[in-house]
Structures are given as C-alpha cells and as structure tokens.
N, C-alpha and C. Protein backbone atom coordinates (compact mmCIF):
# COMPACT_ATOMS: atom_id res chain seq x y z
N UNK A 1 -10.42 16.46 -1.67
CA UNK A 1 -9.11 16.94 -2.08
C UNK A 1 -8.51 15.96 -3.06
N UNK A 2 -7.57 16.83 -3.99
CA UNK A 2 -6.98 15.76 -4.79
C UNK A 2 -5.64 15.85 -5.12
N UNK A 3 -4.69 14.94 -5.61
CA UNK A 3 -3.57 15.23 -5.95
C UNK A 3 -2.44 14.24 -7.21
N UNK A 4 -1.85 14.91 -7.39
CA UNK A 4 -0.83 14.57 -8.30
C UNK A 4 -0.03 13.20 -7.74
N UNK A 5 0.53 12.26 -8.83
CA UNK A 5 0.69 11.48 -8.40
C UNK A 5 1.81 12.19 -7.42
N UNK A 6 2.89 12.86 -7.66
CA UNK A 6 4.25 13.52 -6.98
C UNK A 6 3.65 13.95 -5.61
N UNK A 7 2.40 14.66 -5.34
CA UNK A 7 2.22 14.89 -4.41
C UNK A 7 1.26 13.54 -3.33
N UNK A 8 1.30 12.80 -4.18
CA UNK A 8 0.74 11.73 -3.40
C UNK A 8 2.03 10.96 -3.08
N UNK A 9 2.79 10.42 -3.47
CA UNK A 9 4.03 10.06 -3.02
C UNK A 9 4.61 11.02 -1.92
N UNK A 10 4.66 12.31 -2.15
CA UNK A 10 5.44 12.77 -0.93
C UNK A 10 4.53 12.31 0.64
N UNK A 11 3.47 12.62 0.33
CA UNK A 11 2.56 12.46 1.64
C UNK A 11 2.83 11.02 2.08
N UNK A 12 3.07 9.96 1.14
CA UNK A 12 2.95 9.09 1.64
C UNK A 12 4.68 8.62 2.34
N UNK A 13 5.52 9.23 1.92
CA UNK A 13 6.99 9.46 2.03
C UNK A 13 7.70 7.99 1.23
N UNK A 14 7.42 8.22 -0.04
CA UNK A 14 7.62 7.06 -1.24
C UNK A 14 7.67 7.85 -2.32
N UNK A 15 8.33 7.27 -3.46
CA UNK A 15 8.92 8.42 -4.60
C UNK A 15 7.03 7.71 -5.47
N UNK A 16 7.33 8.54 -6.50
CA UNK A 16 6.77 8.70 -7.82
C UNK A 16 6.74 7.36 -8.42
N UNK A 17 8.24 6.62 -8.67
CA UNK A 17 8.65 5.26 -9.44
C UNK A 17 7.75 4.60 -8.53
N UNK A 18 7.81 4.20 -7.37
CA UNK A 18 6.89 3.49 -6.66
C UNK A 18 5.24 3.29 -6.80
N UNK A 19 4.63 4.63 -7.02
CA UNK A 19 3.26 4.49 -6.99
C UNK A 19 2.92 3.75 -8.50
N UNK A 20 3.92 4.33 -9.66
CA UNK A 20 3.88 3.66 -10.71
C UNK A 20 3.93 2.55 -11.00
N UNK A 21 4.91 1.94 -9.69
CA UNK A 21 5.19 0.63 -10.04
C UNK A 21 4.15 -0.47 -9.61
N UNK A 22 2.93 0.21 -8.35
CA UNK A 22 1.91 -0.27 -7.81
C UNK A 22 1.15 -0.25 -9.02
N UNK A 23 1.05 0.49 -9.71
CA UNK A 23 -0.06 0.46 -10.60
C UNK A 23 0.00 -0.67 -11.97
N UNK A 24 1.78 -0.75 -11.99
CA UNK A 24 1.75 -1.80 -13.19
C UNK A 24 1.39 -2.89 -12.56
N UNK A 25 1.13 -3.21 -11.28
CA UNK A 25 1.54 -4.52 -10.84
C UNK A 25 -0.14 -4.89 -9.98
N UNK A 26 -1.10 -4.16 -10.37
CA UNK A 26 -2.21 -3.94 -10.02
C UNK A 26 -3.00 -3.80 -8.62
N UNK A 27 -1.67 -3.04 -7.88
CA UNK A 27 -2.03 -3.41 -6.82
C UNK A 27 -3.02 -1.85 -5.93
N UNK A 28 -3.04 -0.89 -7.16
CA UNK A 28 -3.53 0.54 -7.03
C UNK A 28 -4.11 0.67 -8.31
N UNK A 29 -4.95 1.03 -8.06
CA UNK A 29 -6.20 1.64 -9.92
C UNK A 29 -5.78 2.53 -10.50
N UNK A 30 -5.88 2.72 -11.57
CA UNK A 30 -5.81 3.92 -11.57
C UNK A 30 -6.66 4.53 -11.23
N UNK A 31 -6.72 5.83 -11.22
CA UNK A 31 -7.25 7.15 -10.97
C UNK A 31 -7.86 7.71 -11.89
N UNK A 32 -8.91 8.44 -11.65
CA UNK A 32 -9.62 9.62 -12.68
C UNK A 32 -8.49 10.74 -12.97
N UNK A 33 -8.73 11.49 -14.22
CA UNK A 33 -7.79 12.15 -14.57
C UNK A 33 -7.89 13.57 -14.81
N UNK A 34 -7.53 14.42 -15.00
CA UNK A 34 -8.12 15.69 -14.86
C UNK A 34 -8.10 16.21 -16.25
N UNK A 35 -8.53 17.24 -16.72
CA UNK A 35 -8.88 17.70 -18.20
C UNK A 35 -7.52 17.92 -18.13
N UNK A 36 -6.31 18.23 -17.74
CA UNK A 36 -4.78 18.10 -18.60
C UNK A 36 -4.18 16.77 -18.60
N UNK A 37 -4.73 15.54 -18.37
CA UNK A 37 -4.60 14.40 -18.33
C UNK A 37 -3.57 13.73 -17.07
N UNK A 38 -3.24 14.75 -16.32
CA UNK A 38 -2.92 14.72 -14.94
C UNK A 38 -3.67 13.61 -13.98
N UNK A 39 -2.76 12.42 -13.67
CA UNK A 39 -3.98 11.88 -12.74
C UNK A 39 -4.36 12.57 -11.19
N UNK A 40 -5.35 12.36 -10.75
CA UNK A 40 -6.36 12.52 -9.72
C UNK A 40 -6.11 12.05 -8.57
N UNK A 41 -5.80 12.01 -8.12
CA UNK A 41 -5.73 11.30 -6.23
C UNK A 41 -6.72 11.60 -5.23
N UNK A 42 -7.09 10.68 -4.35
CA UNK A 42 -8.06 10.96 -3.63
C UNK A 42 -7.52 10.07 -2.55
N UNK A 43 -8.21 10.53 -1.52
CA UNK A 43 -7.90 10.21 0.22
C UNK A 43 -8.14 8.58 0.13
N UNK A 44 -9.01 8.20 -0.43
CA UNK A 44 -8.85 6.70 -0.33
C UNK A 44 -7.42 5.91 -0.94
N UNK A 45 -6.96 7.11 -2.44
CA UNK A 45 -6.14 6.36 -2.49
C UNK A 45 -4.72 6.48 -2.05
N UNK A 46 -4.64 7.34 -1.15
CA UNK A 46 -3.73 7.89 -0.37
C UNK A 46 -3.37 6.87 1.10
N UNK A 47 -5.01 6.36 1.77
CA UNK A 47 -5.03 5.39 2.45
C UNK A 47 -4.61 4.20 1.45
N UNK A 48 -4.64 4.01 0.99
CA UNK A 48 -4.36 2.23 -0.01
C UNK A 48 -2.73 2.38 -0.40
N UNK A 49 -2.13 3.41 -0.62
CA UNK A 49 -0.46 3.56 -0.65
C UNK A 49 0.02 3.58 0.82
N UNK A 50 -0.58 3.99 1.69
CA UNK A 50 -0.12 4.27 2.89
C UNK A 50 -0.50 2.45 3.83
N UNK A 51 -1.36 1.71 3.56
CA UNK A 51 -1.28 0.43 3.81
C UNK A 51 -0.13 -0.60 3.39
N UNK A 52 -0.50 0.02 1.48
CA UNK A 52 0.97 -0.76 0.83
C UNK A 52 2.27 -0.85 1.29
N UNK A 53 2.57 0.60 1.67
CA UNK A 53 3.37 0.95 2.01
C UNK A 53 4.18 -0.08 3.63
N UNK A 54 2.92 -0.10 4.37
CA UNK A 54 3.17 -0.58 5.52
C UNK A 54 3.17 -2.10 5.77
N UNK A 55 2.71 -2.76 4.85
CA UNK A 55 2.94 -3.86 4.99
C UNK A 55 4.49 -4.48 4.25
N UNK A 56 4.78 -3.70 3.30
CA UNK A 56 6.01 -4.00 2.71
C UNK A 56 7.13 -3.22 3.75
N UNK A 57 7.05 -2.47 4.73
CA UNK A 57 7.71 -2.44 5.78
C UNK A 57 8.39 -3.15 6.50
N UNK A 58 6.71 -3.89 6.92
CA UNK A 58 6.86 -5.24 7.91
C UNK A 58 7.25 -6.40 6.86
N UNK A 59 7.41 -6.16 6.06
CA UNK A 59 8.12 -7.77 5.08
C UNK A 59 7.42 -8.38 3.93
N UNK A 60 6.23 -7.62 4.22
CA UNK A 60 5.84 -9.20 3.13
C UNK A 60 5.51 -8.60 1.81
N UNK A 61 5.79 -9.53 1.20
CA UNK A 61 6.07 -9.41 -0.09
C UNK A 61 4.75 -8.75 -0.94
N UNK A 62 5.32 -8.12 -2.06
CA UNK A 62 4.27 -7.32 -2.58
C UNK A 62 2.99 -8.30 -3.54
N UNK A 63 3.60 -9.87 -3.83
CA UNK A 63 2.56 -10.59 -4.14
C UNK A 63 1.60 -10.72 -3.48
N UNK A 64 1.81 -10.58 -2.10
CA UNK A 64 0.69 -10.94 -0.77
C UNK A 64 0.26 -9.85 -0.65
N UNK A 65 0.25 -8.75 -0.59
CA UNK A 65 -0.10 -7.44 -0.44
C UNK A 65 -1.53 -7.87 -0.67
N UNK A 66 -2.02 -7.92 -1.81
CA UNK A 66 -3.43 -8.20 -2.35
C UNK A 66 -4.75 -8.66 -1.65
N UNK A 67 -3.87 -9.81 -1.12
CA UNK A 67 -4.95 -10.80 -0.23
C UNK A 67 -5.04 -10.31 0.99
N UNK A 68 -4.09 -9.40 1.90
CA UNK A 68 -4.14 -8.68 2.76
C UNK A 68 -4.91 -7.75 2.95
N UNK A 69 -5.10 -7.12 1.96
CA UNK A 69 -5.63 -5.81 2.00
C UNK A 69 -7.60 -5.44 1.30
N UNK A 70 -7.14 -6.91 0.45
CA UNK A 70 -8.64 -6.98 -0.21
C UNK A 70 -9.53 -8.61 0.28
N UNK A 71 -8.68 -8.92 1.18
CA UNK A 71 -8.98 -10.48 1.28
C UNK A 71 -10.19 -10.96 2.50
N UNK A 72 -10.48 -9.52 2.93
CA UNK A 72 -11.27 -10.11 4.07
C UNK A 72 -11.21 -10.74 5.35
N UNK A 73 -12.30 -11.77 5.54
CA UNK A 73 -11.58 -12.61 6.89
C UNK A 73 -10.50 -13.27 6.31
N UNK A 74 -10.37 -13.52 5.24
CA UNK A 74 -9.26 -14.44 5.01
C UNK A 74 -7.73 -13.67 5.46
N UNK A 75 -7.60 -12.07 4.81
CA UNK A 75 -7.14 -11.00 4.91
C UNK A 75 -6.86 -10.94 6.78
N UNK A 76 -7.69 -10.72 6.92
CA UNK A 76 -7.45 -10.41 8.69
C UNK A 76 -6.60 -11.64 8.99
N UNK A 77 -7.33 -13.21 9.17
CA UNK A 77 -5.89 -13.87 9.63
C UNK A 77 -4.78 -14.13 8.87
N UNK A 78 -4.75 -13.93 8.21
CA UNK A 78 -2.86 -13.64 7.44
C UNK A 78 -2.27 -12.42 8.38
N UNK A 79 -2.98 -11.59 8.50
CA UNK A 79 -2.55 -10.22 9.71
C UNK A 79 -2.56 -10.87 10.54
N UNK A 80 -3.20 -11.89 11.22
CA UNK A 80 -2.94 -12.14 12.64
C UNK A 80 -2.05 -12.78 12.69
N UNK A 81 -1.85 -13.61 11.58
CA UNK A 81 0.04 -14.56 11.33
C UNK A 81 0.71 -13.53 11.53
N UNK A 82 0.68 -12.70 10.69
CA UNK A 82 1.53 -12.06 10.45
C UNK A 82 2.43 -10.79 11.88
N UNK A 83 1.63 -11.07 12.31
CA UNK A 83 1.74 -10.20 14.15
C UNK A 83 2.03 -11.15 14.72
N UNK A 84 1.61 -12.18 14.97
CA UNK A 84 2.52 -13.07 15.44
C UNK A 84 3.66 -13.79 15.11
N UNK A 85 3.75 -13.32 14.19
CA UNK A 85 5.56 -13.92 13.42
C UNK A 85 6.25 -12.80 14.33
N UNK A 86 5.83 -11.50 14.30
CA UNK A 86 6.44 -10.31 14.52
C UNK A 86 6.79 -10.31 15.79
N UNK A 87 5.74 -11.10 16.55
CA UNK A 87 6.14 -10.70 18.13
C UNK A 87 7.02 -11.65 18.35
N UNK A 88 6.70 -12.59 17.93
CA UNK A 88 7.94 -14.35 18.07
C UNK A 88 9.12 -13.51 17.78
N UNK A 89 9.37 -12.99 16.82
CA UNK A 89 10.70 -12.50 16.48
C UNK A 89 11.07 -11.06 17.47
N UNK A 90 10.61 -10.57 17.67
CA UNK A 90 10.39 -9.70 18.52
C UNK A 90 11.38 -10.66 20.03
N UNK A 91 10.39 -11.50 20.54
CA UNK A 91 10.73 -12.14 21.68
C UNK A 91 12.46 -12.38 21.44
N UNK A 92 12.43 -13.31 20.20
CA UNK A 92 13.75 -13.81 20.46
C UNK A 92 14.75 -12.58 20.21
N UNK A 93 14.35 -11.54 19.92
CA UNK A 93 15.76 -10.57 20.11
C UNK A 93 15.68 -10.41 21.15
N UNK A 94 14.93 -10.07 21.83
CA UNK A 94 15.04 -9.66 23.25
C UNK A 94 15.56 -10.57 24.51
C-alpha cells in the first residue's frame, strides 16, 4: 500500500509541515514518486514517522532521534537511559 504524504500524516496523527520538516532535517528519505510526481509512502515509512513521532513525545530532542532509531546497540542503551529517566521521574511524582 501506498500513500500521499497528507495521508501519511493523518495516519500517523501529525500534519503535512511535519513530515516535511523530517525530511529537510534528514531524518526520513525521501520516497519514490509516482508518475504525477506525487510522493509514495510505504508501511516502513509510516513505521519510521510513527517512531519519530514517539520519541519526540517522550522528549528527546529531534537531534537524537537519529542515533536512536538507526544506532543499534548503541541505539538500544540510550532507550534504556532513556526509560529510566522516565521511570525516576515517574517515581518522584508519585
């Protein structure tokens, strides 16, 4: 399946300016394009906005995004910091 960038933003519940703004900032590829020069979306990159998405949720900044997501083991423990910042803070509200 494929889709428009508009319809890839809605799914992901993030506007249009956003996916654009992933792309200037290299943090999403572009896409293949269709013979009306329409770009292409595909489920992977629907998963890769929907990660972006979620880590800039939880806080961290869209420079780090990168190393998170493409970084490997290195990638995984920054996530495991990063869950544990969450629960520490977590604790002390509670």
């Amino acid at each position: 399946m494929a889709w428009s960038t508009r319809e890839l933003a809605e799914l992901a519940g993030t506007t249009v300016n956003t996916v654009r703004h992933y792309h200037r900032l290299g943090l999403m590829a572009e896409p293949d394009r269709r013979y009306n020069g329409y770009k292409q979306y595909t489920a992977a990159d629907l998963v890769r906005l929907l990660r972006i998405r979620r880590l800039v949720d939880l806080g961290v900044p869209l420079s780090r995004v990168p190393d998170l997501i493409d970084g490997g083991t290195a990638g995984e423990r920054e996530l495991d910091d990063l869950d544990a910042e969450l629960q520490a803070g977590i604790e002390r509200l509670q």
